[in-house]
N, C-alpha and C. Protein backbone atom coordinates (compact mmCIF):
# COMPACT_ATOMS: atom_id res chain seq x y z
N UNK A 1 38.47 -12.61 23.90
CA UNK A 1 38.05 -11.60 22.94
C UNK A 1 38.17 -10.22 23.58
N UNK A 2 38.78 -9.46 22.83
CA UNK A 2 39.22 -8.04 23.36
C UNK A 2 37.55 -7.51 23.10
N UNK A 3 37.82 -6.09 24.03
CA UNK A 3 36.41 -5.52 23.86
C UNK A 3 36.69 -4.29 22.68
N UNK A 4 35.19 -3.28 22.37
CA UNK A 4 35.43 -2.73 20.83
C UNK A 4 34.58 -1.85 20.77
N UNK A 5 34.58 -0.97 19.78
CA UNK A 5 33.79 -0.08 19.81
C UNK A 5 32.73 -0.46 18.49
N UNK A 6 31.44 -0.25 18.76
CA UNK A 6 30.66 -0.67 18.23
C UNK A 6 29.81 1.20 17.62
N UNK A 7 29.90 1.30 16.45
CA UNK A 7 29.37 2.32 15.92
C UNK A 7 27.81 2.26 15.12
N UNK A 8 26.61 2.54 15.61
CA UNK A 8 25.19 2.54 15.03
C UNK A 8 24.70 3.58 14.49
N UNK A 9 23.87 3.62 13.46
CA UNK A 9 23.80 4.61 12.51
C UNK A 9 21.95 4.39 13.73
N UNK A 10 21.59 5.85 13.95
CA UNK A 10 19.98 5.60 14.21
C UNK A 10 19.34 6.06 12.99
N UNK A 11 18.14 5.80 13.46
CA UNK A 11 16.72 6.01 12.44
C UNK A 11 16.73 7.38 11.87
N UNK A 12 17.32 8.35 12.57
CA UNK A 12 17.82 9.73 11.83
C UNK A 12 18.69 10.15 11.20
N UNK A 13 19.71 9.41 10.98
CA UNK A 13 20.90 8.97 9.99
C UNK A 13 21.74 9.56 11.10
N UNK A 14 21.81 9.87 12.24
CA UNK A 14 23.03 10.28 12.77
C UNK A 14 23.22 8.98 13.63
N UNK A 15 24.56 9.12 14.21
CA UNK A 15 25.71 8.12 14.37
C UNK A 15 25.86 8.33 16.14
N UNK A 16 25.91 6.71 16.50
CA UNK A 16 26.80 6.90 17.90
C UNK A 16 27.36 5.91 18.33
N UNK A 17 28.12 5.42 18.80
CA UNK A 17 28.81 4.33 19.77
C UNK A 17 28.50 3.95 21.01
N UNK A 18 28.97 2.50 21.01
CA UNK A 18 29.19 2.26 22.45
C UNK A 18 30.43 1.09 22.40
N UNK A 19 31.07 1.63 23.70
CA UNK A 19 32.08 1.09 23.68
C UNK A 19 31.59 -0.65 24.58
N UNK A 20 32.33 -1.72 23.86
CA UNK A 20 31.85 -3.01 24.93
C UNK A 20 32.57 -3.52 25.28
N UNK A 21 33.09 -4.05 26.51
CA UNK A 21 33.84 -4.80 27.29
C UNK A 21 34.00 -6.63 26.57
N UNK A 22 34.84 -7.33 27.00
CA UNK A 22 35.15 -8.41 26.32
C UNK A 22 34.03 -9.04 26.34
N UNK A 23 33.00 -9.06 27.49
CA UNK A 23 31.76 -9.96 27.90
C UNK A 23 30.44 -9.27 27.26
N UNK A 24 30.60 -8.64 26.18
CA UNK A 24 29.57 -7.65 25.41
C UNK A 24 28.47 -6.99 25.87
N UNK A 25 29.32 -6.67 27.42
CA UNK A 25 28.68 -5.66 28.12
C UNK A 25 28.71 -4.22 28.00
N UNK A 26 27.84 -3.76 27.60
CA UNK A 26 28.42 -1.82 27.20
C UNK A 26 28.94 -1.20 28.60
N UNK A 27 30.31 -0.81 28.53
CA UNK A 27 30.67 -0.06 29.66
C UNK A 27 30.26 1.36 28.90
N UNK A 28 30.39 2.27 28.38
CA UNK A 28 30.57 3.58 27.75
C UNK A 28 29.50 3.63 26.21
N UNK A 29 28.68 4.32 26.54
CA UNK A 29 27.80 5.45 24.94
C UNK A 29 28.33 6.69 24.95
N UNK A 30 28.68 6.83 23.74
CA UNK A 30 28.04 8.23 23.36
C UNK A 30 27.48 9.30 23.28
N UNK A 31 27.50 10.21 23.06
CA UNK A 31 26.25 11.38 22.48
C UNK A 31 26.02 11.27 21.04
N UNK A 32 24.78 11.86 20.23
CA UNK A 32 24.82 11.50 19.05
C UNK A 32 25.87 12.49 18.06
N UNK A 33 26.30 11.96 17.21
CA UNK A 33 26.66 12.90 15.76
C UNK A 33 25.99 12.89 14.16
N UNK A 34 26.67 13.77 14.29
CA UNK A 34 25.84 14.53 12.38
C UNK A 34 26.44 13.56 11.70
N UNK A 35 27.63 13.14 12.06
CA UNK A 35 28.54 12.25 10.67
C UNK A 35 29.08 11.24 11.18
N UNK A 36 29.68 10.09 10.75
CA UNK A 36 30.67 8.63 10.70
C UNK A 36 31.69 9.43 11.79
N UNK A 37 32.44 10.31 10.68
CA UNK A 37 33.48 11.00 10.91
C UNK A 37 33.29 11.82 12.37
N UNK A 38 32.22 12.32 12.91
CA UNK A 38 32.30 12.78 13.67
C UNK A 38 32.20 11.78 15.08
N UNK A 39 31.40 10.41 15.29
CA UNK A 39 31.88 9.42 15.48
C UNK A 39 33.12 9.18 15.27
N UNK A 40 33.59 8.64 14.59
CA UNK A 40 35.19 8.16 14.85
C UNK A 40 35.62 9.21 15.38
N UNK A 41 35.94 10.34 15.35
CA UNK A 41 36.31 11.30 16.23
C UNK A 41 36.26 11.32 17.56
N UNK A 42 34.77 10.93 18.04
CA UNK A 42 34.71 10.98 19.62
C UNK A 42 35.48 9.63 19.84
N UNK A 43 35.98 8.48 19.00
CA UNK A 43 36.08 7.14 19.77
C UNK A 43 37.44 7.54 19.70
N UNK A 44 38.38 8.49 18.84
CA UNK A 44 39.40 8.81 19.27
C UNK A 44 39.51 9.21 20.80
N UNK A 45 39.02 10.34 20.95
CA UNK A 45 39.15 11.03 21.82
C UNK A 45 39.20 10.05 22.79
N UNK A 46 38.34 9.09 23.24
CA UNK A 46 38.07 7.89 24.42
C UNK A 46 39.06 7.47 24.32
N UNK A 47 39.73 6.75 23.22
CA UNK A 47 40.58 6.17 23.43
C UNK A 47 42.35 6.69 23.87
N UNK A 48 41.93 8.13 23.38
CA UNK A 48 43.04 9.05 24.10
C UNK A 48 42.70 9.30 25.37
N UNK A 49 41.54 9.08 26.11
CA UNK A 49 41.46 10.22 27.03
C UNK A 49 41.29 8.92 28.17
N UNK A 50 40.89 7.42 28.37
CA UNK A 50 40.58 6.92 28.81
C UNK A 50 41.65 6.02 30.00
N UNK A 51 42.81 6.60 29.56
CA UNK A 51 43.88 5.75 30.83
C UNK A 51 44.26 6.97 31.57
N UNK A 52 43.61 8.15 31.39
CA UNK A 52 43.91 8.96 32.67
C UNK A 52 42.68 9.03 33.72
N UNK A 53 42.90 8.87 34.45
CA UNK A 53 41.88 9.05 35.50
C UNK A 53 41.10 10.32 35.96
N UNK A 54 41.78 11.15 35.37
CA UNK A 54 41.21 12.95 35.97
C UNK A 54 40.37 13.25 35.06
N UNK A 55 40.21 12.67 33.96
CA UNK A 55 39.06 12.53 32.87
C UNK A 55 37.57 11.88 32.60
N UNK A 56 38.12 11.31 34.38
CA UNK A 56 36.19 10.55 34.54
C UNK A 56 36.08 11.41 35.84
N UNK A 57 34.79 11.97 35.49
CA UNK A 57 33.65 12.34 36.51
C UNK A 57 32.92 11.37 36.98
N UNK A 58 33.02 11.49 38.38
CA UNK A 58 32.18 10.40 38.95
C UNK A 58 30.90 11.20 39.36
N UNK A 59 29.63 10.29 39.47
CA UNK A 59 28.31 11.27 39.83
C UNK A 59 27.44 10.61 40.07
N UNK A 60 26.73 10.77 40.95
CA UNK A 60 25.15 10.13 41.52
C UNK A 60 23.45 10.64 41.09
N UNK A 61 22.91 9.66 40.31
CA UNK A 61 22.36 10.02 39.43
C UNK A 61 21.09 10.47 41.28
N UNK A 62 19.84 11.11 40.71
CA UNK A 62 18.97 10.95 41.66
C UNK A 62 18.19 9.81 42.15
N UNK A 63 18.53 8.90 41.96
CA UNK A 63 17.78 7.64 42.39
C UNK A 63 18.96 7.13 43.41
N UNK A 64 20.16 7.82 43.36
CA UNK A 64 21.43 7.18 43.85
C UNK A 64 22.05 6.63 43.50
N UNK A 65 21.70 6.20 41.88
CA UNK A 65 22.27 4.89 41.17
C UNK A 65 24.22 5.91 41.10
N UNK A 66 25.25 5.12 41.20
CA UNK A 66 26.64 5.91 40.80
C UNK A 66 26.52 5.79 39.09
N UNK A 67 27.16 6.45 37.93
CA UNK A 67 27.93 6.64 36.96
C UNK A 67 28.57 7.55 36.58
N UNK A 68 29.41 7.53 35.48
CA UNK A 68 30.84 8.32 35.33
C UNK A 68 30.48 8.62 33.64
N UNK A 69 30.73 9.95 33.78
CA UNK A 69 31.19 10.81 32.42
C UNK A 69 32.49 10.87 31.99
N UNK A 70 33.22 10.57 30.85
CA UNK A 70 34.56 10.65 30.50
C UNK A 70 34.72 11.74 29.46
N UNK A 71 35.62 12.86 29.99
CA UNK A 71 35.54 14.32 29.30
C UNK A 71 37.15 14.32 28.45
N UNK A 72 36.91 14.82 27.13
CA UNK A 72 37.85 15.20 26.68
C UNK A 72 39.08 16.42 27.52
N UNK A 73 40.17 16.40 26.95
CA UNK A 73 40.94 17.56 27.31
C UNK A 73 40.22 19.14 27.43
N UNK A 74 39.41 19.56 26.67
CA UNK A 74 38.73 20.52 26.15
C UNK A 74 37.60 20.28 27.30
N UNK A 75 37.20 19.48 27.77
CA UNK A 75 35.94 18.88 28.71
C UNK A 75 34.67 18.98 28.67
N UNK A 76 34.50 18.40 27.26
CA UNK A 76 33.38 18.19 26.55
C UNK A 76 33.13 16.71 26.99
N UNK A 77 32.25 16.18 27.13
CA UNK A 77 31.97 14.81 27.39
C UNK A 77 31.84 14.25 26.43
N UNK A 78 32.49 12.66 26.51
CA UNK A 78 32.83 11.62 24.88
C UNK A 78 31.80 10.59 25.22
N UNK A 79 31.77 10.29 26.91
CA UNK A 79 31.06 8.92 26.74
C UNK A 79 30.51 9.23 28.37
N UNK A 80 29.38 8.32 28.21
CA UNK A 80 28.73 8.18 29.48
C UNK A 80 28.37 6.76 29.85
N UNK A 81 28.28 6.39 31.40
CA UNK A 81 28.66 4.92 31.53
C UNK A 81 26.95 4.51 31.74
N UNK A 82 26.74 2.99 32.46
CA UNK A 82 25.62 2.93 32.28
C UNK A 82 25.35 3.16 33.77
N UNK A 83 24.11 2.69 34.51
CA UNK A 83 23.68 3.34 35.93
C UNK A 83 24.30 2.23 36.59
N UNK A 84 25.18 2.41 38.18
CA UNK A 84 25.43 1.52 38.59
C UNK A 84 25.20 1.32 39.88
N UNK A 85 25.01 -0.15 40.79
CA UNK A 85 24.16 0.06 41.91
C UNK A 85 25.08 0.48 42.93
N UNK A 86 26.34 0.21 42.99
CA UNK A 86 27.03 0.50 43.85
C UNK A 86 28.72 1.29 43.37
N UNK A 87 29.03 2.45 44.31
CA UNK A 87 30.23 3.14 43.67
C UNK A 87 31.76 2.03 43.73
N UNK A 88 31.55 1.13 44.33
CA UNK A 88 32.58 -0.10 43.74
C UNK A 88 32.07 -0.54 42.10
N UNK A 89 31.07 -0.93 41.77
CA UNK A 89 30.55 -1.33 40.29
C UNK A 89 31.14 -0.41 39.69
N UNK A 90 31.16 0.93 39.67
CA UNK A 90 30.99 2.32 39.13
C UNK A 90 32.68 2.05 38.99
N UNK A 91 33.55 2.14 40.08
CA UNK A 91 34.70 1.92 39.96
C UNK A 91 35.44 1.01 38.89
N UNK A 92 34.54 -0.22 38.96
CA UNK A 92 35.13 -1.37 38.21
C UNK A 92 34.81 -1.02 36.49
N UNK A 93 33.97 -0.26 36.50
CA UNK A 93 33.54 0.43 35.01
C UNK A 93 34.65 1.33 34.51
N UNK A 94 34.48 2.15 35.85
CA UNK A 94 35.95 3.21 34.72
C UNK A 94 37.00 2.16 34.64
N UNK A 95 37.34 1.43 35.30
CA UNK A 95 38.72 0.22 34.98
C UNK A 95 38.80 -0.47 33.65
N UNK A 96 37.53 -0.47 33.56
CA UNK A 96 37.36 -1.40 32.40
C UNK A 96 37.22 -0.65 31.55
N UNK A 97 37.02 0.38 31.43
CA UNK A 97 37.03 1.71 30.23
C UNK A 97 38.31 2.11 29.66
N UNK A 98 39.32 1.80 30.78
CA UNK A 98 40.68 1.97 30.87
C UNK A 98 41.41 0.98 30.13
N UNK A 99 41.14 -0.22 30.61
CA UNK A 99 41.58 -1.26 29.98
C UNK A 99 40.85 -1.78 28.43
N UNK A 100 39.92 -1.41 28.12
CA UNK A 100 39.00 -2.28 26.93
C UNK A 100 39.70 -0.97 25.82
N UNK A 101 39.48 0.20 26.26
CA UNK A 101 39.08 1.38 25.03
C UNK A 101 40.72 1.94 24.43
N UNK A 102 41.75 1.61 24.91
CA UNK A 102 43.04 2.19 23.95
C UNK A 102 43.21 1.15 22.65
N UNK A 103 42.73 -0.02 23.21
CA UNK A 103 43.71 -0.81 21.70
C UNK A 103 42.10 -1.68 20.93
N UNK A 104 41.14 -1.15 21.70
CA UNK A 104 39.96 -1.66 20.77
C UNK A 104 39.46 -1.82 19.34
N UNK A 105 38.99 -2.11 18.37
CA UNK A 105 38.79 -2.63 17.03
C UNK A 105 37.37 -1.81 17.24
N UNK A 106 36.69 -0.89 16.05
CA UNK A 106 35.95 -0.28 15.57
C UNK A 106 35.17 -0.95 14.65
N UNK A 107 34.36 -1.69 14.70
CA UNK A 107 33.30 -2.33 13.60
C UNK A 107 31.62 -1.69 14.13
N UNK A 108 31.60 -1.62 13.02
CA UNK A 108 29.98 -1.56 12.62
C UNK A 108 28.83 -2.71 13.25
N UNK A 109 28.28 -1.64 14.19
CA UNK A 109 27.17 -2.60 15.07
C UNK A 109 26.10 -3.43 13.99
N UNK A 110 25.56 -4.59 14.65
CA UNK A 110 25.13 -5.10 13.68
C UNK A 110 23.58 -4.73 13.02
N UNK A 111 22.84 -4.22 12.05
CA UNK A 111 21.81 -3.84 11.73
C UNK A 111 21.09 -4.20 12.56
N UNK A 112 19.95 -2.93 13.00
CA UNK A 112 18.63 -3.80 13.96
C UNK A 112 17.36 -5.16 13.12
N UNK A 113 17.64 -4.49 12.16
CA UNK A 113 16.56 -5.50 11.37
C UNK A 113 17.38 -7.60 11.01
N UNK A 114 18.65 -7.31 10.98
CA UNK A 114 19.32 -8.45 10.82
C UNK A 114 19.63 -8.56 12.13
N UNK A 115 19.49 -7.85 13.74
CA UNK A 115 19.67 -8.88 14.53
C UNK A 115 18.26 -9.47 14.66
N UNK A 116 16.92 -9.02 14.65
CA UNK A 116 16.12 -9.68 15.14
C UNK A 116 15.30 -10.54 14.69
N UNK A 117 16.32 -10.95 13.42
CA UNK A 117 16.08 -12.69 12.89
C UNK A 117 16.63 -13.52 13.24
């Protein structure tokens, strides 16, 4: 199973993603948006921006944990990864950001109230 971008509406009606690896692990979130549209927009952008490498920032959070920001052309940030314990993990994340996010499938995450039946 290829990995995908998963789009959630929150409790404030605005919109965000996360992108998931084949093992429905989130490599990559979001920031939030006003609209759908403005969502699908940023998952463009990832998916344009994600097989170049000069487009992830690598960075050490203060605890030391490594993760990586992936910036548009413009270098606005599209997605942020999750905390990782070691900058090999961190590595293997942007790889997989690389590989999961150009040819990924966009569906609608599944409601919170229908997963937790």
């Amino acid at each position: 199973m290829p990995g995908k971008f998963e789009i959630k509406t929150g409790k404030s009606g605005k919109f965000s993603f996360n992108l998931k690896a084949s093992n429905g692990q989130v490599i990559l979130s979001s920031e939030t948006y006003d609209s759908r549209k403005g969502a699908e927009g940023g998952i463009a952008s990832v998916k344009k921006n994600a097989s170049n490498n000069a487009r992830f920032e690598r960075k050490t959070a203060k605890d030391g944990s490594a993760y990586f920001v992936l910036k548009a052309s413009n270098g606005e940030v599209v997605g942020k990864s999750e905390m990782y314990k070691t900058v090999k993990s961190m590595e293997n994340g942007v790889a997989s950001v690389g590989k999961n996010a150009p040819d990924a499938p966009v569906v609608d995450a599944p409601a919170a109230s229908a997963a937790k039946k």
